[in-house]
Protein backbone atom coordinates (compact mmCIF):
# COMPACT_ATOMS: atom_id res chain seq x y z
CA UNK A 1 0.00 0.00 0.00
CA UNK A 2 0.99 3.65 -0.83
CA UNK A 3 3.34 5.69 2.10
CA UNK A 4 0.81 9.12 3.00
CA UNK A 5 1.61 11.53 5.06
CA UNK A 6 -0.08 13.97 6.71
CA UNK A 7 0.86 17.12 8.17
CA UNK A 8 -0.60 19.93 10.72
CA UNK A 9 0.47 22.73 13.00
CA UNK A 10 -0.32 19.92 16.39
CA UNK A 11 -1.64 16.37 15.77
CA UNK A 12 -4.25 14.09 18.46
CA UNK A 13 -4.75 13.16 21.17
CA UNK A 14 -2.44 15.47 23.00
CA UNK A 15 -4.00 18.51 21.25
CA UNK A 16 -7.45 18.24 19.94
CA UNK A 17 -9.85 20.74 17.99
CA UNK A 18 -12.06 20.44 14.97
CA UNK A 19 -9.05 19.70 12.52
CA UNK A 20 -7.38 17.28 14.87
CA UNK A 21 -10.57 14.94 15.44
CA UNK A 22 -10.61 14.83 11.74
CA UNK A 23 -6.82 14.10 11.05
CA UNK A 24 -7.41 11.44 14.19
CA UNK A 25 -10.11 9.30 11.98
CA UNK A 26 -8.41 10.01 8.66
CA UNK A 27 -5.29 8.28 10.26
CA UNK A 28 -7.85 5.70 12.34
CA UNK A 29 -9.82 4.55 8.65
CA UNK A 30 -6.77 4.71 6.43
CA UNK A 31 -4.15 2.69 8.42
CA UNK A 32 -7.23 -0.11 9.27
CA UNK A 33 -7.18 -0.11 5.00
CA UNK A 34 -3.72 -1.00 5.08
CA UNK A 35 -1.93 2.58 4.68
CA UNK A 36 1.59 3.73 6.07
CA UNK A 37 0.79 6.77 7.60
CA UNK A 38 3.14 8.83 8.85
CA UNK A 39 1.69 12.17 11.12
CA UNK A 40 4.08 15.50 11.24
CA UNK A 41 3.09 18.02 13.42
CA UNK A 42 4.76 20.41 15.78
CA UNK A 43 3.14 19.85 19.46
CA UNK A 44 0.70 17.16 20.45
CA UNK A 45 0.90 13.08 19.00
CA UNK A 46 0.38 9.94 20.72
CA UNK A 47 -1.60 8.52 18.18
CA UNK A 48 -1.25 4.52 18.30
CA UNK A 49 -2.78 2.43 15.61
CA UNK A 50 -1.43 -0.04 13.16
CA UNK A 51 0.93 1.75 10.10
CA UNK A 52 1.02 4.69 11.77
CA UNK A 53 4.42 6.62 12.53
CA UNK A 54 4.78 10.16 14.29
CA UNK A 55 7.79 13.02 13.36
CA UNK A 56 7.77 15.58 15.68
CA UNK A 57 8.72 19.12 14.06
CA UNK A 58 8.86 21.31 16.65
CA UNK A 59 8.89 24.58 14.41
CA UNK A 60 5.49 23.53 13.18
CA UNK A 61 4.13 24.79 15.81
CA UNK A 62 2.60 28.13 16.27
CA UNK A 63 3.36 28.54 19.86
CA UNK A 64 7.05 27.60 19.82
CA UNK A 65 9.06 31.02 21.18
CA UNK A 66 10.82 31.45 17.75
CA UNK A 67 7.88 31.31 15.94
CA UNK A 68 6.20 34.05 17.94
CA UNK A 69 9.43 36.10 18.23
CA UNK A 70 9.14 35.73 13.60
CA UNK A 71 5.22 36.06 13.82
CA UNK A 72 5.33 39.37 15.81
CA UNK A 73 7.99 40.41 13.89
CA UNK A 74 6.52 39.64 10.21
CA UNK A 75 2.67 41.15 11.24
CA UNK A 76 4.42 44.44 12.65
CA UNK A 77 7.35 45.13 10.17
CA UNK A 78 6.37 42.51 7.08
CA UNK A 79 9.68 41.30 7.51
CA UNK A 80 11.86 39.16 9.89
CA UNK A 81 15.75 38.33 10.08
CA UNK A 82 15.31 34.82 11.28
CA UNK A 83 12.60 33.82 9.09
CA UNK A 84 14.75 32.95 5.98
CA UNK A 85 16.62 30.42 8.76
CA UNK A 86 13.78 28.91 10.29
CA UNK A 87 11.76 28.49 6.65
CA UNK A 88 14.91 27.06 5.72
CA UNK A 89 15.21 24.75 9.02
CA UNK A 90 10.98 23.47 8.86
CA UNK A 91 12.27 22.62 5.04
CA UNK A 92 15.04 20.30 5.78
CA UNK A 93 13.15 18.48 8.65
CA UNK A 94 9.98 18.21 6.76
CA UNK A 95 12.23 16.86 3.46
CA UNK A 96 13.44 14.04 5.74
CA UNK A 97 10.20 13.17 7.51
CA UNK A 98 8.33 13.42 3.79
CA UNK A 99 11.19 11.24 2.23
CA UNK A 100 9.20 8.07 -0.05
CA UNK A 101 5.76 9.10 0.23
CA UNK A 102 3.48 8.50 -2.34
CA UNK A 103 1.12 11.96 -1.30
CA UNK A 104 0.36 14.20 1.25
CA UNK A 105 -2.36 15.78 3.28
CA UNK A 106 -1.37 19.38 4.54
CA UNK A 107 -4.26 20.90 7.00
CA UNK A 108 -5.17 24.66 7.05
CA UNK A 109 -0.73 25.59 7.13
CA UNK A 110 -1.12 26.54 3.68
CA UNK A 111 -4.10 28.68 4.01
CA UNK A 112 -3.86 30.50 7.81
CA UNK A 113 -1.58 33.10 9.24
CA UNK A 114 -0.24 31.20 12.76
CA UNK A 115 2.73 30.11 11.61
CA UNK A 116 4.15 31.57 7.85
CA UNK A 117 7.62 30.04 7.85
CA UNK A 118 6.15 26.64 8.36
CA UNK A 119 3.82 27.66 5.35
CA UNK A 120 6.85 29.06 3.24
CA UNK A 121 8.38 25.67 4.18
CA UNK A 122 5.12 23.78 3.20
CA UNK A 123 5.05 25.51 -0.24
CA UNK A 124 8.88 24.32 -0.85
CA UNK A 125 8.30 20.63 -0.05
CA UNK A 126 4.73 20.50 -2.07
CA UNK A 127 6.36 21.55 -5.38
CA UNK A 128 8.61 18.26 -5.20
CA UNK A 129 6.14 16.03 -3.85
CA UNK A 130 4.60 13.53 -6.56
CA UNK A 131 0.82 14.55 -5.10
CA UNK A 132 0.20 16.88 -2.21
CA UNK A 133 -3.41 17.83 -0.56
CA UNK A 134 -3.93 21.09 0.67
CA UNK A 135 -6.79 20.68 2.98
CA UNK A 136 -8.48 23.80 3.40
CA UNK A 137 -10.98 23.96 6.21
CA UNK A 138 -10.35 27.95 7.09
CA UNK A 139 -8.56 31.08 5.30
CA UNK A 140 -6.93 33.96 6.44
CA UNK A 141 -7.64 35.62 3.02
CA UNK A 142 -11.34 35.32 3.86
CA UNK A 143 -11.49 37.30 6.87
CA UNK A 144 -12.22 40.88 7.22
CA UNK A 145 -9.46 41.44 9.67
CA UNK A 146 -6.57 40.60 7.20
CA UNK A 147 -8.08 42.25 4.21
CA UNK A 148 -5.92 44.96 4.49
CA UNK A 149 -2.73 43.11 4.36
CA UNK A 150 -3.45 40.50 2.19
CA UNK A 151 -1.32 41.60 -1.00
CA UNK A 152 1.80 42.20 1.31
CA UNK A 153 4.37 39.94 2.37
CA UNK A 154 3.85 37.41 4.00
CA UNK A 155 -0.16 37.18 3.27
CA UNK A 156 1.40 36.33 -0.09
CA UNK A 157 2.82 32.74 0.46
CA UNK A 158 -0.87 31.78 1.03
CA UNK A 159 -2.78 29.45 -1.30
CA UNK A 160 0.42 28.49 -3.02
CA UNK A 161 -0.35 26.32 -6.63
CA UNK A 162 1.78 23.98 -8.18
CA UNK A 163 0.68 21.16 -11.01
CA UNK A 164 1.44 18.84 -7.91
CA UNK A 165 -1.02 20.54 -5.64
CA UNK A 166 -4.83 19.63 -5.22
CA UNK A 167 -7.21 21.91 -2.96
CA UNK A 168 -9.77 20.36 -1.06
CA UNK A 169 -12.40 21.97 1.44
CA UNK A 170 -15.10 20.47 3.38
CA UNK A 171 -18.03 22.55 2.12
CA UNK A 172 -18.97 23.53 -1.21
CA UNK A 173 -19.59 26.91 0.34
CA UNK A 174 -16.26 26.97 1.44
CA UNK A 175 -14.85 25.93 -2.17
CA UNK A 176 -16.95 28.98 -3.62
CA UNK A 177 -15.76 31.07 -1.51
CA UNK A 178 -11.66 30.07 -2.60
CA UNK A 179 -13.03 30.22 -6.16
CA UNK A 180 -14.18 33.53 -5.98
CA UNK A 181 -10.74 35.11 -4.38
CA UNK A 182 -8.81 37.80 -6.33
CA UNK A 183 -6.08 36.62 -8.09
CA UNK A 184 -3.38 35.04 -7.43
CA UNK A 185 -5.08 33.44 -4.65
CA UNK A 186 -7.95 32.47 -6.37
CA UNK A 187 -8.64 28.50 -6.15
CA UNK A 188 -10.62 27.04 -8.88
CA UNK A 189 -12.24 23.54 -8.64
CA UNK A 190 -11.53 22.19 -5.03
CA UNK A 191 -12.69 19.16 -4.33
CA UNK A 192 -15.35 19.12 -1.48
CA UNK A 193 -14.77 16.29 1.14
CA UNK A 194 -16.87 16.64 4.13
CA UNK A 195 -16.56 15.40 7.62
CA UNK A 196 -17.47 12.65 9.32
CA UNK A 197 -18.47 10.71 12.22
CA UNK A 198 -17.79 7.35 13.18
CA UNK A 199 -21.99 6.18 14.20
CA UNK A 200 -20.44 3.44 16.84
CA UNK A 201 -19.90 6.20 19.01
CA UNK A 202 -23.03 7.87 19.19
CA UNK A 203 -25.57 4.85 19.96
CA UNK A 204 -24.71 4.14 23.09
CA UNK A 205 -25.45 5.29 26.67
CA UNK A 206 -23.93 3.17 29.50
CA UNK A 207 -22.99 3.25 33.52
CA UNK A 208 -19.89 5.54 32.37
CA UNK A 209 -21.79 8.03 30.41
CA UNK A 210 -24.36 8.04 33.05
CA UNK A 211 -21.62 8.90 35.69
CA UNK A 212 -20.67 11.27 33.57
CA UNK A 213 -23.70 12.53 34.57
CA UNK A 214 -23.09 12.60 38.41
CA UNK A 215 -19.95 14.03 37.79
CA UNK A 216 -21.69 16.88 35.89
CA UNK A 217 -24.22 17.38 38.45
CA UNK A 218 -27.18 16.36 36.22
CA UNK A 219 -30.22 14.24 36.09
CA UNK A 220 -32.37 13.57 33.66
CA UNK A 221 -35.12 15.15 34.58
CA UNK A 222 -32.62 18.57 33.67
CA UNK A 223 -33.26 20.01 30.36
CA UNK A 224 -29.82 19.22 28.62
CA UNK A 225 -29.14 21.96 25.79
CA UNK A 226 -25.20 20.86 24.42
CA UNK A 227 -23.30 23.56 22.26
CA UNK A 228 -20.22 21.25 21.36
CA UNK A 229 -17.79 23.72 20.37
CA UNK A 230 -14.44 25.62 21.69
CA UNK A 231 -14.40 28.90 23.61
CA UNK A 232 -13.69 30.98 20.91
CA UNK A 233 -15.15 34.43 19.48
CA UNK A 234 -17.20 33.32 16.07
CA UNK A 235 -18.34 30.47 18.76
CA UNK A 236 -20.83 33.15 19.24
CA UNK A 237 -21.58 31.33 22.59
CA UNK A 238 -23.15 34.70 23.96
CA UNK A 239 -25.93 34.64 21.91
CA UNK A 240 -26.61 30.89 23.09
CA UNK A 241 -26.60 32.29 26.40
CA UNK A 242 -29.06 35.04 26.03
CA UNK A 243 -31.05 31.98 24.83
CA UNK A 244 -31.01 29.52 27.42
CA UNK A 245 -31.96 32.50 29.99
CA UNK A 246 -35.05 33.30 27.71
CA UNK A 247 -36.04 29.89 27.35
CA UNK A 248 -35.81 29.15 31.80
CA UNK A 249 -37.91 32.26 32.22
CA UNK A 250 -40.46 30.09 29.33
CA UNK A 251 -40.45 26.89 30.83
CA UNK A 252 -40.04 28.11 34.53
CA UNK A 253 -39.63 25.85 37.75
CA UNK A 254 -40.87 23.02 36.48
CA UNK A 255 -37.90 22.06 34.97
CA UNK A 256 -34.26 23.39 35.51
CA UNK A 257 -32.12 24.18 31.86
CA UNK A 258 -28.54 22.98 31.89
CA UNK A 259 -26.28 24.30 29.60
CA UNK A 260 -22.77 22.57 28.40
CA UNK A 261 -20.61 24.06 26.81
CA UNK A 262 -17.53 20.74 25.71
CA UNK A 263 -15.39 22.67 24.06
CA UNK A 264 -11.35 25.02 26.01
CA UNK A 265 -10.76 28.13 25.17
CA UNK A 266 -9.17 28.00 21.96
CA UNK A 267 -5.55 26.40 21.70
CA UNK A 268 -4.37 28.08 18.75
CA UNK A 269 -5.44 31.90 19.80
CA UNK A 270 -4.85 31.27 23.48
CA UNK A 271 -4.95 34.72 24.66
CA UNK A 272 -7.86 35.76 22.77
CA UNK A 273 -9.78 32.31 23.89
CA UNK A 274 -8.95 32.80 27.80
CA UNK A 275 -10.32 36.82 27.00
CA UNK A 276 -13.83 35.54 25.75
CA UNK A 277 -13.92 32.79 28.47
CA UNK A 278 -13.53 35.51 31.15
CA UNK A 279 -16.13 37.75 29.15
CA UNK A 280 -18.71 34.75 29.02
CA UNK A 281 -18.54 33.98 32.84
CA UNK A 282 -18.91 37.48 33.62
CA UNK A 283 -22.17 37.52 31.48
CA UNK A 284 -23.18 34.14 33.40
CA UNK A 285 -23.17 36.04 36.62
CA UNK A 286 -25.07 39.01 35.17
CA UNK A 287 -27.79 36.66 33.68
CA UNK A 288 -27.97 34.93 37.10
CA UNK A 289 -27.19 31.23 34.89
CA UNK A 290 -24.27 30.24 37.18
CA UNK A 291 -26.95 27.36 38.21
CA UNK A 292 -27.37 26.55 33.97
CA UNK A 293 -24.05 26.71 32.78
CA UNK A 294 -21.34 24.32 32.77
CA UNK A 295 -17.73 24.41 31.41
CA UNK A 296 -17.00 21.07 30.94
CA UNK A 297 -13.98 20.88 28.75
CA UNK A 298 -11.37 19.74 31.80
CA UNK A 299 -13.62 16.28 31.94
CA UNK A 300 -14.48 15.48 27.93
CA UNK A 301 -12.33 14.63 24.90
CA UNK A 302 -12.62 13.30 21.69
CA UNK A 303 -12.79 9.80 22.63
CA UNK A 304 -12.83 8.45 26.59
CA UNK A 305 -9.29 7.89 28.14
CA UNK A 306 -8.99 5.52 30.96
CA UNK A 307 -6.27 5.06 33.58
CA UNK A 308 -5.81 1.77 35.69
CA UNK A 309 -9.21 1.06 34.35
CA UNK A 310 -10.78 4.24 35.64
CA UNK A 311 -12.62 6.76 33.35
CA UNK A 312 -10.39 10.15 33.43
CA UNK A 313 -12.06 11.82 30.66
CA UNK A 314 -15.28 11.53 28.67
CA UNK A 315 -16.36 11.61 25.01
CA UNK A 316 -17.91 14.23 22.86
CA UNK A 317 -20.21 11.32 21.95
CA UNK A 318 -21.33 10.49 25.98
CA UNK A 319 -21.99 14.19 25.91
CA UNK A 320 -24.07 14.33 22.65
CA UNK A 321 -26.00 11.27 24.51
CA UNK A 322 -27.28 12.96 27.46
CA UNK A 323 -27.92 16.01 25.36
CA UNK A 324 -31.89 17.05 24.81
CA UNK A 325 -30.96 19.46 22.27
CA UNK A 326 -28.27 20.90 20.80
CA UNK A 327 -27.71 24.97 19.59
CA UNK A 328 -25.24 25.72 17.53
CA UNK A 329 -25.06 29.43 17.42
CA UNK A 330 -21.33 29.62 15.72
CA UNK A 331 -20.88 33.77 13.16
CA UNK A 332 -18.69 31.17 11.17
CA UNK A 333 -17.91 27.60 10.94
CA UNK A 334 -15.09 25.71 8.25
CA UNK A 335 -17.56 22.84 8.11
CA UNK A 336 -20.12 22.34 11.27
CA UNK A 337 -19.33 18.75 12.41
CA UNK A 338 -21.65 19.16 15.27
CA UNK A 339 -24.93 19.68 12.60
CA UNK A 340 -23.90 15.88 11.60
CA UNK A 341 -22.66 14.91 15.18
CA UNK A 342 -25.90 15.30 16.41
CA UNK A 343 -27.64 13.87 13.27
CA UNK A 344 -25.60 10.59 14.37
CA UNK A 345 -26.73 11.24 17.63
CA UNK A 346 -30.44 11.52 16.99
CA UNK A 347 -30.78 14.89 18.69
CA UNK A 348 -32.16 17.92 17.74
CA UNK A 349 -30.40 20.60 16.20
CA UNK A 350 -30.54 24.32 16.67
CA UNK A 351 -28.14 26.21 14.58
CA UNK A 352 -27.67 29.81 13.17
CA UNK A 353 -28.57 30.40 9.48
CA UNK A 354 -24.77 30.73 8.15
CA UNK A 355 -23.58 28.85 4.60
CA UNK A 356 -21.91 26.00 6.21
CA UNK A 357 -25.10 25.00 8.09
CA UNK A 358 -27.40 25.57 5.05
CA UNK A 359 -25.45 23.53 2.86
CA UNK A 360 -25.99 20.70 5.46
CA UNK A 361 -29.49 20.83 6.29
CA UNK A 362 -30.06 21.27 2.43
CA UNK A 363 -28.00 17.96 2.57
CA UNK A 364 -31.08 16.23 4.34
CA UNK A 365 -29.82 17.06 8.22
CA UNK A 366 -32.73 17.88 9.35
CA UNK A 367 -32.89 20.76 11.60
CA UNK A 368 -34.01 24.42 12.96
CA UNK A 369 -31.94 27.68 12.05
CA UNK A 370 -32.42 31.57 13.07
CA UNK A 371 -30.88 34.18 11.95
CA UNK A 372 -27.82 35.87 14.14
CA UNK A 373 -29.87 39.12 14.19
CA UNK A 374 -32.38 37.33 15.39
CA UNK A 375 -34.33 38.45 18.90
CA UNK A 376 -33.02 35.09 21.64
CA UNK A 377 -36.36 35.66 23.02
CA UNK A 378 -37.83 34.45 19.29
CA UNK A 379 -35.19 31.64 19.57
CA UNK A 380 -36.04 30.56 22.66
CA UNK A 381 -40.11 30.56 22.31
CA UNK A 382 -39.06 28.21 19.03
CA UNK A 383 -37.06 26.14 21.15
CA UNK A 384 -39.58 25.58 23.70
CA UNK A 385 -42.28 25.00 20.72
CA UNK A 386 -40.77 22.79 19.04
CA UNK A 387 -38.15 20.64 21.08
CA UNK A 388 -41.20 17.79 21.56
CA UNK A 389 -41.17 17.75 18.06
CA UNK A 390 -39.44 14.30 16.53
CA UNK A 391 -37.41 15.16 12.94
CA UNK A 392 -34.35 13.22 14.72
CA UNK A 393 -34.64 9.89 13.11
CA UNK A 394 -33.97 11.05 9.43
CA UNK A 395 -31.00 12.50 10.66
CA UNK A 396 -29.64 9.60 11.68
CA UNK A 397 -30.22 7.57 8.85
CA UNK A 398 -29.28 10.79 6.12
CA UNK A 399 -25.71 10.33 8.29
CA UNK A 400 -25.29 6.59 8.20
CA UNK A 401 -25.50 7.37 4.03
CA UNK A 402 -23.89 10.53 3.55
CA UNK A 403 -21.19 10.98 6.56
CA UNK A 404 -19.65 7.63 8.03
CA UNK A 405 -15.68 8.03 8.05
CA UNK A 406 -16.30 4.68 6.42
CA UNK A 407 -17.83 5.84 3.40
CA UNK A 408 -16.39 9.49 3.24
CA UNK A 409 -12.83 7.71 3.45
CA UNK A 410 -13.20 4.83 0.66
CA UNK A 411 -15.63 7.48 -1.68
CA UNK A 412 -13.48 11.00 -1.53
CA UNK A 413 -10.41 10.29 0.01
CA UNK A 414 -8.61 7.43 -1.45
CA UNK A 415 -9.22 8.52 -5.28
CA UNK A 416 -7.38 11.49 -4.80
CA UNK A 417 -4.35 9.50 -3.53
């Protein structure tokens, strides 16, 4: 079977987010069909499955001092002395970790502004590799706040082409949106992949999951609203909270709204993510919701991890399987995993009327959207209107066709190795 490599800024289970959990199942589904992978990141690892190597490249990652020392410097000044030598250092070690393979998978490095040496590096190595991926989930040149500095140094070493180099995003939204970029960083015909979930995870609710719920503080006679997603700004988890306080005051006493919230503040904006988390819990004590709300990122990752056969840490899928409901009231999303997560998970979905979202529920997820502008109080008089309301099961069975790692792997992912 073919050598593939694939290559991000940090790499599961040490460091998870939305790109990580995908990497994780990408690595998971290919090296079960008999793949060499080999993962190259810059912080995080510990994957262990069959055909699966790790190379550590420190310099990949955005929060190593002399990255941040050449990232201050290049966003100030558009220029750095030591970012000719550490370009040319990421180069050499990702040469030697790439040497052999038959393609390569590069997430969001080409396309986002945390790290641009490791990008510059990234664009050497691609235009010598046989077949590389550029997996585009978000883009710097896409966001208001660089649109400024996008035609200046080093703005310019994103979206890099080369005969050798195929695009691929996980929306077609997403895809338009790269096709319809100025040039030269306008991508024509990427290749929409989605996400996935693996369905085994979400069908099941046993005595861990349930003490889970102890350890939570919940019962289920709690209304259980889940927004699965990190502390981060287009998170928009405000809006969600204004929400759940409108919907208590609706369905009063008689039945006490928890909120969870799974997701840290974000790992690759730290400062900015700890900033919103401190802003959101000083709007939970304003709203009076320090009974509702939960933080529970400290106690759930990706999958459950066990030590000396005790449960450390939970699942996002024992999370989605206490949930009653789930809002997702994200400004922006690169895909929206959690639409399809909770598809899986037969639960309801609340979500805000963005592309992303529409192309999903247009893709037979079944679900409720509101506008951003939209009134919470509105939201939450829909929410208690409707949450009796059973559309669940065709999302569940619209999933097991359309969005199975399974299928998504052997469909869209090994033809364009």
């Amino acid at each position: 079977m073919p050598d593939l490599a694939i290559v991000h800024y940090t790499a599961p289970p040490r460091e998870m987010g939305g790109v990580e959990i995908v990497i994780e199942s990408h690595v998971k589904f290919l090296s079960e069909l008999g793949y060499n992978v080999r993962v190259i990141f810059g912080s995080g690892g510990g994957l262990d499955y069959h055909n699966v190597t790790e190379h550590k490249i420190p310099l990949l990652w955005p929060n190593h001092p002399r990255i941040q020392a050449v990232q201050e410097e290049l966003l100030r000044e558009g220029k750095s002395d030591d970012f000719d030598s550490v370009r040319d250092d990421i180069t050499e070690d990702l040469s030697k970790a790439l040497r052999g393979v038959d393609a390569c998978i590069v997430h969001n490095i080409p396309s986002m502004p945390f790290n641009f040496a490791a990008t510059a590096a990234v664009n050497n190595v691609a235009d010598k590799l046989r077949r590389t991926i550029f997996w585009v989930h978000d883009s710097a040149l896409l966001r208001d706040e660089w649109s400024q500095k996008k035609q200046l140094f080093p703005f310019t070493l994103l979206n890099h082409k080369s005969k050798n180099i195929c695009y691929v995003t996980p929306t077609a939204v997403r895809a338009k949106e790269l096709a319809e970029l100025d040039e030269p960083y306008k991508i024509e015909n990427s290749i929409v992949v989605p996400n996935g979930v693996s369905i085994e995870e979400f069908i099941k609710i046993d005595e861990t999951t349930k003490l889970l719920m102890r350890k939570l503080g919940l019962s289920f006679e709690n209304y259980i609203i889940v927004t699965p997603v990190r502390v981060t700004p287009r998170k928009n988890i405000e809006l969600a909270l204004f929400v759940v306080d409108e919907l208590q005051h609706l369905i009063g006493r008689s039945r006490q709204i928890k909120f969870l919230i799974t997701g840290p503040p974000d790992h690759q904006a730290s400062k900015l993510g700890k900033a919103y988390l401190e802003y959101l819990s000083e709007l939970i004590v304003r709203r009076g919701l320090t009974e509702n709300v939960i933080f529970c990122h400290e106690l759930i990752n990706q999958k459950r991890e066990y030590q000396n056969g005790s449960i450390q840490k939970w699942s996002v899928a024992d999370v989605y399987n206490i949930a009653d409901l789930v809002l997702i009231p994200s400004k922006e999303e690169g895909f929206g995993l959690p639409v399809i997560e909770a598809g899986a998970a037969r639960k309801p979905i609340f979500c805000s009327r963005i592309p992303p979202f529409q192309e999903l529920i247009r893709d037979d997820i079944e679900g409720f959207m509101f506008d951003l502008a939209e009134d919470p109080k509105s939201i939450a008089f829909r929410i208690y209107r409707r949450y009796l309301e059973d559309r669940v099961d065709n999302n569940f069975d619209n999933v097991i066709k359309r969005f199975t790692w399974e299928s998504i792997i052997k469909k869209k992912i090994i033809p364009l190795l």
